[in-house]
Protein backbone atom coordinates (compact mmCIF):
# COMPACT_ATOMS: atom_id res chain seq x y z
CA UNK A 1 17.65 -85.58 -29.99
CA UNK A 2 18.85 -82.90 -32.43
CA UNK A 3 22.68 -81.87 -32.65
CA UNK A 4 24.20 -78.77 -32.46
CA UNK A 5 27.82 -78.48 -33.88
CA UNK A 6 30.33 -75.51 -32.68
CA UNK A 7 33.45 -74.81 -34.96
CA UNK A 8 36.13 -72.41 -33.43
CA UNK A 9 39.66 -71.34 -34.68
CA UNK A 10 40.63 -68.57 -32.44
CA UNK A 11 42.51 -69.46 -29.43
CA UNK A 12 41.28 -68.56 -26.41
CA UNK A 13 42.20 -65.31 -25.60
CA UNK A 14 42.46 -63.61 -29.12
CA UNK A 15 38.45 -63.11 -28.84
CA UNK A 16 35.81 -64.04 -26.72
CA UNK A 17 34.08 -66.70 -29.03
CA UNK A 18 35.33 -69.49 -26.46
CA UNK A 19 33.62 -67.75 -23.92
CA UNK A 20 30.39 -67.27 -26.85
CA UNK A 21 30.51 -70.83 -27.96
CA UNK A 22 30.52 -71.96 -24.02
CA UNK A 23 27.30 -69.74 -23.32
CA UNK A 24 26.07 -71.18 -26.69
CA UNK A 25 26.59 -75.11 -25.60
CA UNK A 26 25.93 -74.59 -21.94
CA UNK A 27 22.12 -72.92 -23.12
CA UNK A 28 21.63 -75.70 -25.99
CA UNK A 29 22.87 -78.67 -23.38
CA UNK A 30 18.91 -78.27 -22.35
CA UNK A 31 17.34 -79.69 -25.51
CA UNK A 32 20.76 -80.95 -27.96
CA UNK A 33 23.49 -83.13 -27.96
CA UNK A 34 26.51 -80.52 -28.52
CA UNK A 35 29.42 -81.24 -30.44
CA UNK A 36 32.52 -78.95 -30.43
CA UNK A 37 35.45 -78.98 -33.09
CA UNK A 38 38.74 -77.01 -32.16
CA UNK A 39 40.42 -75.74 -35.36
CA UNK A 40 43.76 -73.97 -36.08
CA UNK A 41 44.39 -71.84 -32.81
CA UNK A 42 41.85 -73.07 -31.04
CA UNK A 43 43.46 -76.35 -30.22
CA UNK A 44 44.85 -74.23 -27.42
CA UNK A 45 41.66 -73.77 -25.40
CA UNK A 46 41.94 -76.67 -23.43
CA UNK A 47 45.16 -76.52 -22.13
CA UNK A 48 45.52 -76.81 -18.41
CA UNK A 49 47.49 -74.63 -16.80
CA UNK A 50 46.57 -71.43 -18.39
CA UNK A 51 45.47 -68.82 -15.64
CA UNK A 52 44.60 -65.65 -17.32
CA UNK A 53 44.31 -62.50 -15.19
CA UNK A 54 41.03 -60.82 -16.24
CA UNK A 55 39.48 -64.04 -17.74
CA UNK A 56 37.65 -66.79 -17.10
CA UNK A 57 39.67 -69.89 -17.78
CA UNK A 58 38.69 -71.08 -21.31
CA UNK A 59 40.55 -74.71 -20.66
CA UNK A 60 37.92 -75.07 -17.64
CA UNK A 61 35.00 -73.80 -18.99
CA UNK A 62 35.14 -76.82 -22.10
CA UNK A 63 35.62 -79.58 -19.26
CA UNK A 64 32.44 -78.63 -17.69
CA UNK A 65 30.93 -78.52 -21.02
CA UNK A 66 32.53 -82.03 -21.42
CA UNK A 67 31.56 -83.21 -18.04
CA UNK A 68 27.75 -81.97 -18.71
CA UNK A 69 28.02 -84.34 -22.25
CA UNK A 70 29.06 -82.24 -25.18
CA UNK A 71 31.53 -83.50 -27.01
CA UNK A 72 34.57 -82.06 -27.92
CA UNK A 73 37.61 -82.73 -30.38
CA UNK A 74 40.41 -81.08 -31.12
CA UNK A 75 42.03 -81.18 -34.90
CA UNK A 76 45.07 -84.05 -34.41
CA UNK A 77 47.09 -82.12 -37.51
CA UNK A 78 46.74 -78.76 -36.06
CA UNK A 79 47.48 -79.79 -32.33
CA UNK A 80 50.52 -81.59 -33.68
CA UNK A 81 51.71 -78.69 -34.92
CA UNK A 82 51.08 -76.76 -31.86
CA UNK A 83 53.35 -78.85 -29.81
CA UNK A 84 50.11 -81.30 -28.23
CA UNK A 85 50.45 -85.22 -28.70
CA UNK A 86 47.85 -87.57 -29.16
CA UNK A 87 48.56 -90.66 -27.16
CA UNK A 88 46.83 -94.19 -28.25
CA UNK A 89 44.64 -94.34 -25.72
CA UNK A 90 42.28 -92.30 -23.68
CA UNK A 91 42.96 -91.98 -19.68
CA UNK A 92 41.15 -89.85 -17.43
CA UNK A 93 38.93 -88.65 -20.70
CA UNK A 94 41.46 -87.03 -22.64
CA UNK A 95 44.58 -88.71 -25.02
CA UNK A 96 46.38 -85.36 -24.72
CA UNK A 97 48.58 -85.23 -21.17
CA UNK A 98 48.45 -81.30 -22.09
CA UNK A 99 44.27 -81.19 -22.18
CA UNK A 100 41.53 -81.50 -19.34
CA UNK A 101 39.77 -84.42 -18.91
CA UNK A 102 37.15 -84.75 -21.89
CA UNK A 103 38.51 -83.03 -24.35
CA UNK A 104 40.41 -85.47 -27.01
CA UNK A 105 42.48 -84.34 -29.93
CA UNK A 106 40.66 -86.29 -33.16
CA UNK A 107 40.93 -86.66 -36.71
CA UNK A 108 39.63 -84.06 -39.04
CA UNK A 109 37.63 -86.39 -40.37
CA UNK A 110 35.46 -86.28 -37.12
CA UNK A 111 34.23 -82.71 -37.98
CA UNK A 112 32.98 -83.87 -41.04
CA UNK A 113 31.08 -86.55 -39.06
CA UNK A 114 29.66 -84.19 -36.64
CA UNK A 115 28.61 -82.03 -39.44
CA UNK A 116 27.12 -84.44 -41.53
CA UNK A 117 25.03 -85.58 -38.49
CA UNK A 118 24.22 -82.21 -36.92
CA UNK A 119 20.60 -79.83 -37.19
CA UNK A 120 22.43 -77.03 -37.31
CA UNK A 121 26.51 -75.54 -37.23
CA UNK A 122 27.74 -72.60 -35.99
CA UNK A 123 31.07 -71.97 -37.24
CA UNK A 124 33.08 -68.80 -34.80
CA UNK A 125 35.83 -67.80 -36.51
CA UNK A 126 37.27 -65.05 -38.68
């Protein structure tokens, strides 16, 4: 099966390229394996509790992405610095008490990984 990678930086309400890249994984779910890569600010699109007034909620949309099989991974360095720990071990799909289920932060290492093994990358950022 061929792999699609998604990069984002922007956190989820700055732009709508959470909202693209979901459209974009949800549509290549049907024929790739998607992997997604939070970067910078975008570590904070799956952080539960965020109920936005005129938007969907970004944090929800990635766990059904995750529940559906994509994979996603948030930068450990960046999330740190954003106030998110990384716990040891995974429980209820995610090491992050701050993150829905299936989302885990990761090493930055791990986008290199998903890069080196993907067809094609988008990268949404500016």
């Amino acid at each position: 099966m061929k792999t699609l990678t998604l990069l984002l930086t922007d956190g989820p309400y700055i732009s709508e390229y959470a909202e693209i890249a979901c459209k974009l994984a949800e549509a290549a779910l049907k024929q790739y394996q998607v992997n997604i890569f939070l970067y910078l600010d975008a570590v904070h699109i799956p952080k539960k509790g965020q109920n936005p007034s005129f938007f969907a909620s970004a944090g929800e949309l990635f766990s059904g992405l995750a529940e559906k099989g994509a994979v996603i991974r948030a930068c450990a360095r960046c999330a740190a610095a954003r106030g998110y720990i990384a716990k040891e071990e995974v429980l209820n799909g995610t090491n992050c008490r701050d993150y829905f289920p299936g989302i885990e932060i990761s090493s930055l290492y791990e986008l290199s990984k998903m890069i080196n093994k993907s067809d094609r990358v988008i990268s949404l950022s500016r």
